[in-house]
N, C-alpha and C. Protein backbone atom coordinates (compact mmCIF):
# COMPACT_ATOMS: atom_id res chain seq x y z
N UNK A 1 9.91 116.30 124.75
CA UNK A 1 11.30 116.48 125.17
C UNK A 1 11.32 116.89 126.64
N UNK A 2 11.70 116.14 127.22
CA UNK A 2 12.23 116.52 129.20
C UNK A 2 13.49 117.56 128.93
N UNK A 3 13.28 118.73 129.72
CA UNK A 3 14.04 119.50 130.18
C UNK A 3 14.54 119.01 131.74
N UNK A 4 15.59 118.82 132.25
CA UNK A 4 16.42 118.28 132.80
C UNK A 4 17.58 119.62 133.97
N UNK A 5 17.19 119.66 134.75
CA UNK A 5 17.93 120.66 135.48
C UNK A 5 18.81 119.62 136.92
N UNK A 6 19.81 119.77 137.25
CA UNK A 6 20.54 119.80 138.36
C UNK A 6 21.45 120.01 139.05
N UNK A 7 22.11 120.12 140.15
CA UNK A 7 22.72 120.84 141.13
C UNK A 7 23.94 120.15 141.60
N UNK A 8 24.80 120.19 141.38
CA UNK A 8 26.54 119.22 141.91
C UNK A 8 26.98 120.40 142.77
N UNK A 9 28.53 120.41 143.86
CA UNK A 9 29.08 120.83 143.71
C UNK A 9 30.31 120.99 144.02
N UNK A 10 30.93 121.70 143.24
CA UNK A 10 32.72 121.64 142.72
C UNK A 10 33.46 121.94 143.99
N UNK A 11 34.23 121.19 144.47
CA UNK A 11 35.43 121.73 145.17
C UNK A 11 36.15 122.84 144.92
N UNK A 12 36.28 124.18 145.96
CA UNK A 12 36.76 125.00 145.55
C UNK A 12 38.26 125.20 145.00
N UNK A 13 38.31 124.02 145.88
CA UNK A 13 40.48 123.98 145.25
C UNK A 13 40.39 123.56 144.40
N UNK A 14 39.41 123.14 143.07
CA UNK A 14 39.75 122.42 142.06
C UNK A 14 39.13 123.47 140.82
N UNK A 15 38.27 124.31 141.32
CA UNK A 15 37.61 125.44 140.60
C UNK A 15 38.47 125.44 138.87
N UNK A 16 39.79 125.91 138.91
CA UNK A 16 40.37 126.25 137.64
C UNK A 16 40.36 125.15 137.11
N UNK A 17 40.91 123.80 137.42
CA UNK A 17 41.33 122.82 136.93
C UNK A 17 39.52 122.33 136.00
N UNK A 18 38.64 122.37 137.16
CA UNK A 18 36.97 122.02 136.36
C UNK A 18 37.16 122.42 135.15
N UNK A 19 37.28 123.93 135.41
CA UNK A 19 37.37 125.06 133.93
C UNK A 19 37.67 124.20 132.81
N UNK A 20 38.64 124.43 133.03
CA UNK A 20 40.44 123.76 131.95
C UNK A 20 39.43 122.56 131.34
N UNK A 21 39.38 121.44 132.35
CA UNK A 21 38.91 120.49 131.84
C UNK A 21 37.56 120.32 130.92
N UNK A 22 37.02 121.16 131.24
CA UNK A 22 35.68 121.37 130.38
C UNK A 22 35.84 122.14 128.85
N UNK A 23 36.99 122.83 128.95
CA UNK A 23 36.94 123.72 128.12
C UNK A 23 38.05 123.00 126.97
N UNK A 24 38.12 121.26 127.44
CA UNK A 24 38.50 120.62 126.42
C UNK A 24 38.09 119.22 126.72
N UNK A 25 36.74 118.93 126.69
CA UNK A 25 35.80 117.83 126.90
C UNK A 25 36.32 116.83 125.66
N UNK A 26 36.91 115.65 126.09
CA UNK A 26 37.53 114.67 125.11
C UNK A 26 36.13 114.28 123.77
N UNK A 27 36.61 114.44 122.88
CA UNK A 27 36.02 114.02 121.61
C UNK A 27 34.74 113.15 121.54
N UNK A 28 35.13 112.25 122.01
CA UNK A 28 34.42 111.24 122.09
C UNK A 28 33.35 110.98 122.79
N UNK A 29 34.12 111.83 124.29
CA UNK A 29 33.03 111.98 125.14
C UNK A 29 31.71 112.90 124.73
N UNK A 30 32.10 113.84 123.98
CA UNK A 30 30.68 114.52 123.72
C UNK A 30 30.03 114.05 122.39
N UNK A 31 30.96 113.33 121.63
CA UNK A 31 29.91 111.96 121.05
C UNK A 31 29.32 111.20 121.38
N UNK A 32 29.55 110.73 122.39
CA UNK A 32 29.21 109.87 123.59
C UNK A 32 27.34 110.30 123.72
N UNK A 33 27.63 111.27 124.27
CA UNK A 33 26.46 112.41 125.20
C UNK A 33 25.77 112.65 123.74
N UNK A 34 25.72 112.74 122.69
CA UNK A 34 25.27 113.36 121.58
C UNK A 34 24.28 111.94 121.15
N UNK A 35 25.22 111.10 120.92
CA UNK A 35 24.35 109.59 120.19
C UNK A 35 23.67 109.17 121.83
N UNK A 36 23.84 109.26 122.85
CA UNK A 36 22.64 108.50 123.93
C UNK A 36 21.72 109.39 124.68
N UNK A 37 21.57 110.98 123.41
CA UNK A 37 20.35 111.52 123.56
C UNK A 37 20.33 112.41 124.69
N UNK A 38 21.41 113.39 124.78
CA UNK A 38 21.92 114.55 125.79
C UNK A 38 22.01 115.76 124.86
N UNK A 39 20.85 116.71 124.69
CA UNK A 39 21.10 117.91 123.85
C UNK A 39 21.03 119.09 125.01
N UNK A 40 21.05 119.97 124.07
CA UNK A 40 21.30 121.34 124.47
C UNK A 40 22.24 121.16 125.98
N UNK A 41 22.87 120.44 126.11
CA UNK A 41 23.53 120.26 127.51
C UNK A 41 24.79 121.39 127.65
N UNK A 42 24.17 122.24 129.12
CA UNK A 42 25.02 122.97 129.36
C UNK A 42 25.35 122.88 131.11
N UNK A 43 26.63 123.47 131.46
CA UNK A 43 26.85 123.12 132.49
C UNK A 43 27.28 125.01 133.06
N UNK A 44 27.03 125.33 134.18
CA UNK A 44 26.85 126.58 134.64
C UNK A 44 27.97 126.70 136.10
N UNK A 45 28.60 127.32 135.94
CA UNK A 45 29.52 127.18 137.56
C UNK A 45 29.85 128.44 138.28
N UNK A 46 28.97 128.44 139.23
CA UNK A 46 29.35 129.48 140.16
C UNK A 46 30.98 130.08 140.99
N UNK A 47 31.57 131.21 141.01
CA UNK A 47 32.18 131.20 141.73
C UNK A 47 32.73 130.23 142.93
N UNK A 48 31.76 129.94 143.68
CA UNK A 48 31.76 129.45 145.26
C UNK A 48 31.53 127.94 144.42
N UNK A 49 31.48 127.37 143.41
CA UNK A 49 32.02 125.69 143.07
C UNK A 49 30.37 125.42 142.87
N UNK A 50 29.16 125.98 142.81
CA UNK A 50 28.05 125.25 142.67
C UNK A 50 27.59 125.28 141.28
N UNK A 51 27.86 123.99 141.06
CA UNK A 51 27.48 123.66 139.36
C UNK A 51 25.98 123.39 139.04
N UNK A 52 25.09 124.11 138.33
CA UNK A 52 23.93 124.50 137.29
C UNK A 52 24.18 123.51 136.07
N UNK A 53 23.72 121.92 136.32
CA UNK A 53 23.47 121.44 134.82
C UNK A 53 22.13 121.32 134.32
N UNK A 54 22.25 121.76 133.01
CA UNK A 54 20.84 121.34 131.73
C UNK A 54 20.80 120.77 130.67
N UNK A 55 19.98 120.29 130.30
CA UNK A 55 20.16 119.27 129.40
C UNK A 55 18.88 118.61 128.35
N UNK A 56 18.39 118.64 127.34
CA UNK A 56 17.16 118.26 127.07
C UNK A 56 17.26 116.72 126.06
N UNK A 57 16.26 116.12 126.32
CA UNK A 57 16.68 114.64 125.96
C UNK A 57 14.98 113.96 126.26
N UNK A 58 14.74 113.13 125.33
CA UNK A 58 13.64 112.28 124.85
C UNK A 58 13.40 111.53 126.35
N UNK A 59 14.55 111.39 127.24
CA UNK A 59 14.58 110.02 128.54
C UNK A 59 15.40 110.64 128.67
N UNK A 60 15.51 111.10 130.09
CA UNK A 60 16.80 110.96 131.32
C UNK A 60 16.95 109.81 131.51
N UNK A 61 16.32 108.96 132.34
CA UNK A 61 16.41 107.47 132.60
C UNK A 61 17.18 106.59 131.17
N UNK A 62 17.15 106.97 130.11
CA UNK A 62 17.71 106.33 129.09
C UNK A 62 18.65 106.79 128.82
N UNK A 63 18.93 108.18 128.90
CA UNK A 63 20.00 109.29 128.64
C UNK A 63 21.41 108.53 129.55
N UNK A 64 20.87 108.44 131.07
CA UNK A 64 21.95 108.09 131.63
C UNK A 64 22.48 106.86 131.87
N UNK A 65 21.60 105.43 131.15
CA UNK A 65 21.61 104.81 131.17
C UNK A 65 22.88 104.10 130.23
N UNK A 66 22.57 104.99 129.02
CA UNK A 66 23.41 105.18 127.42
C UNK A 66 24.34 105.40 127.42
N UNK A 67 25.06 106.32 128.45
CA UNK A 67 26.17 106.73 128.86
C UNK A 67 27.07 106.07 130.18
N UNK A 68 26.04 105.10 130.77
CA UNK A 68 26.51 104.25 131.62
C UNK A 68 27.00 102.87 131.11
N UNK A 69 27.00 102.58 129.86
CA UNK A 69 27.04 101.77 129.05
C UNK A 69 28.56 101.85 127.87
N UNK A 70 29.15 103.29 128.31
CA UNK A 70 29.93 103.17 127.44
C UNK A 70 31.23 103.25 128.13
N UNK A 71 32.37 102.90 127.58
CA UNK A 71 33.69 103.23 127.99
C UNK A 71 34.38 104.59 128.13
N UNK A 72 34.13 105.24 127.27
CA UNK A 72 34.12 106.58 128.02
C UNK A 72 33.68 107.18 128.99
N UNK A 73 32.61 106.69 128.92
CA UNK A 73 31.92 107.27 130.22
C UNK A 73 32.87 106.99 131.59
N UNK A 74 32.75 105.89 132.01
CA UNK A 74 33.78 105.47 132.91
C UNK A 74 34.87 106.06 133.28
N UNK A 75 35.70 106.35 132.05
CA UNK A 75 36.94 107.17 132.04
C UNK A 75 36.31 108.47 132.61
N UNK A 76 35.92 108.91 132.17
CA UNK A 76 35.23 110.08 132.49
C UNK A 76 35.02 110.52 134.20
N UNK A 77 34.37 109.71 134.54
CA UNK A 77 33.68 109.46 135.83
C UNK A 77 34.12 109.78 136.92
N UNK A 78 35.68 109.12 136.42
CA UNK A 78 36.82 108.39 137.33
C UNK A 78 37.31 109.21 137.63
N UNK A 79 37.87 110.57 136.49
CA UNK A 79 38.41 111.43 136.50
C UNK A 79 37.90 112.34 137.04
N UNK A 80 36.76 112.77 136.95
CA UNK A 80 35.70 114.08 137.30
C UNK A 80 35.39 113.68 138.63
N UNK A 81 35.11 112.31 139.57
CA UNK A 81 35.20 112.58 140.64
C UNK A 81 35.56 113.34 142.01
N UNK A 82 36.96 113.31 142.06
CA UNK A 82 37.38 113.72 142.61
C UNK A 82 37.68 115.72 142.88
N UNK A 83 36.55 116.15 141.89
CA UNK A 83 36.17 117.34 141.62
C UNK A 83 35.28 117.82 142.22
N UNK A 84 34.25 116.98 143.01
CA UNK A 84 32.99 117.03 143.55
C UNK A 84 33.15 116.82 145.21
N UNK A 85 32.19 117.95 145.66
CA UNK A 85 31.87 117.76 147.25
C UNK A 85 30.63 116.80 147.14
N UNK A 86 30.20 116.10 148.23
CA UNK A 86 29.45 115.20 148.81
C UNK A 86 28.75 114.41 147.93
N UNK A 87 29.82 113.35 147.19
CA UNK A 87 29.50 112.40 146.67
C UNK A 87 28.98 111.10 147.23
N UNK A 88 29.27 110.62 148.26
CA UNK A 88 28.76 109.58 148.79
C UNK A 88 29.31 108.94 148.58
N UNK A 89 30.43 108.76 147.72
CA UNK A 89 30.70 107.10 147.06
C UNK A 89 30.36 107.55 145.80
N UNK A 90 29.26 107.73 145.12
CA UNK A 90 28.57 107.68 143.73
C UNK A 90 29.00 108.33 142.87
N UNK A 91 29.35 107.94 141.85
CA UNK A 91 29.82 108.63 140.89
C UNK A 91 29.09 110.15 140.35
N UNK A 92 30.10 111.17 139.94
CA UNK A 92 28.88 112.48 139.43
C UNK A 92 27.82 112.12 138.60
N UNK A 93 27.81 111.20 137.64
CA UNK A 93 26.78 111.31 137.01
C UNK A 93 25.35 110.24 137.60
N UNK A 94 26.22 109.77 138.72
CA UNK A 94 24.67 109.28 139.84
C UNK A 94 24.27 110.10 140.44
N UNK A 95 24.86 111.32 140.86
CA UNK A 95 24.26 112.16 141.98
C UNK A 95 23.40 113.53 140.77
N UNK A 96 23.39 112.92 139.51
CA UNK A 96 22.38 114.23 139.45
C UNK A 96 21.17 113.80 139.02
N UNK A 97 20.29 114.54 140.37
CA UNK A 97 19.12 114.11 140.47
C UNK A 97 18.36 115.68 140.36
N UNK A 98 17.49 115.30 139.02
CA UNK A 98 16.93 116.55 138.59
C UNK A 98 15.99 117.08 139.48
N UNK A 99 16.05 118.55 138.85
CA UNK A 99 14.96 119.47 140.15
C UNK A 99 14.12 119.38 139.26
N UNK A 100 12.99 120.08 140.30
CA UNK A 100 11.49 119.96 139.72
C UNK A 100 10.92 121.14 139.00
N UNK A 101 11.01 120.91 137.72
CA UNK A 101 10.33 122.14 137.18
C UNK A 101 9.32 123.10 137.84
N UNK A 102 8.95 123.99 137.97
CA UNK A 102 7.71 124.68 138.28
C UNK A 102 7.07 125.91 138.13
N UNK A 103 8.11 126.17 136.34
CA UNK A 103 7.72 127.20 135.76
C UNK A 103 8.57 127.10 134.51
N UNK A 104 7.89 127.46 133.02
CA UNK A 104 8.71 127.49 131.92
C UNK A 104 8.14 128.68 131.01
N UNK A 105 8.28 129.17 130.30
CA UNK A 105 7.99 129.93 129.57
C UNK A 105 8.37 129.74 128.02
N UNK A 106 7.58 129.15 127.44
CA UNK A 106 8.02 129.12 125.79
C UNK A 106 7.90 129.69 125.09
């Protein structure tokens, strides 16, 4: 199992609205994330907008692949964009590019 860590982060003018929105993640969508192999996924948000995601899953590379594949996802995407500093263009779930483990303790 890959443990999966990375770093986004939130626009501060949008801080409450992130909240809100998370704290009613559409149905489907976390069916979505559940059947294309996204567990223990948690998302962490600092004061100052810097979002802490984790996540454990058989494949990242397949994980996000699975979810790039679905219609929700999209919806999703579209919406949560505009929530994020220095996207590039790329959608949030392109810009998370995991950090490098270099210590675990089991």
């Amino acid at each position: 199992m890959q443990r999966v860590c990375f770093l986004l982060k939130v626009r501060q003018d949008r801080l409450a609205e992130y909240r809100e929105r998370h704290a009613a993640v559409w149905p489907e969508m976390r069916a979505a994330l559940s059947a294309t192999g996204w567990h223990n996924y948690s998302l962490f948000l600092r004061d100052d907008g810097l979002l802490v995601g984790y996540l454990e899953t058989e494949d990242f590379e397949a994980a996000l692949a699975g979810m790039e594949a679905t219609e929700v996802n999209a919806h999703w995407q579209a919406e949560m964009s505009p929530f994020f500093e220095a996207l590039d263009g790329a959608r949030p779930d392109e810009a998370m590019k995991p950090l490098t483990e270099v210590f675990h303790l089991a």
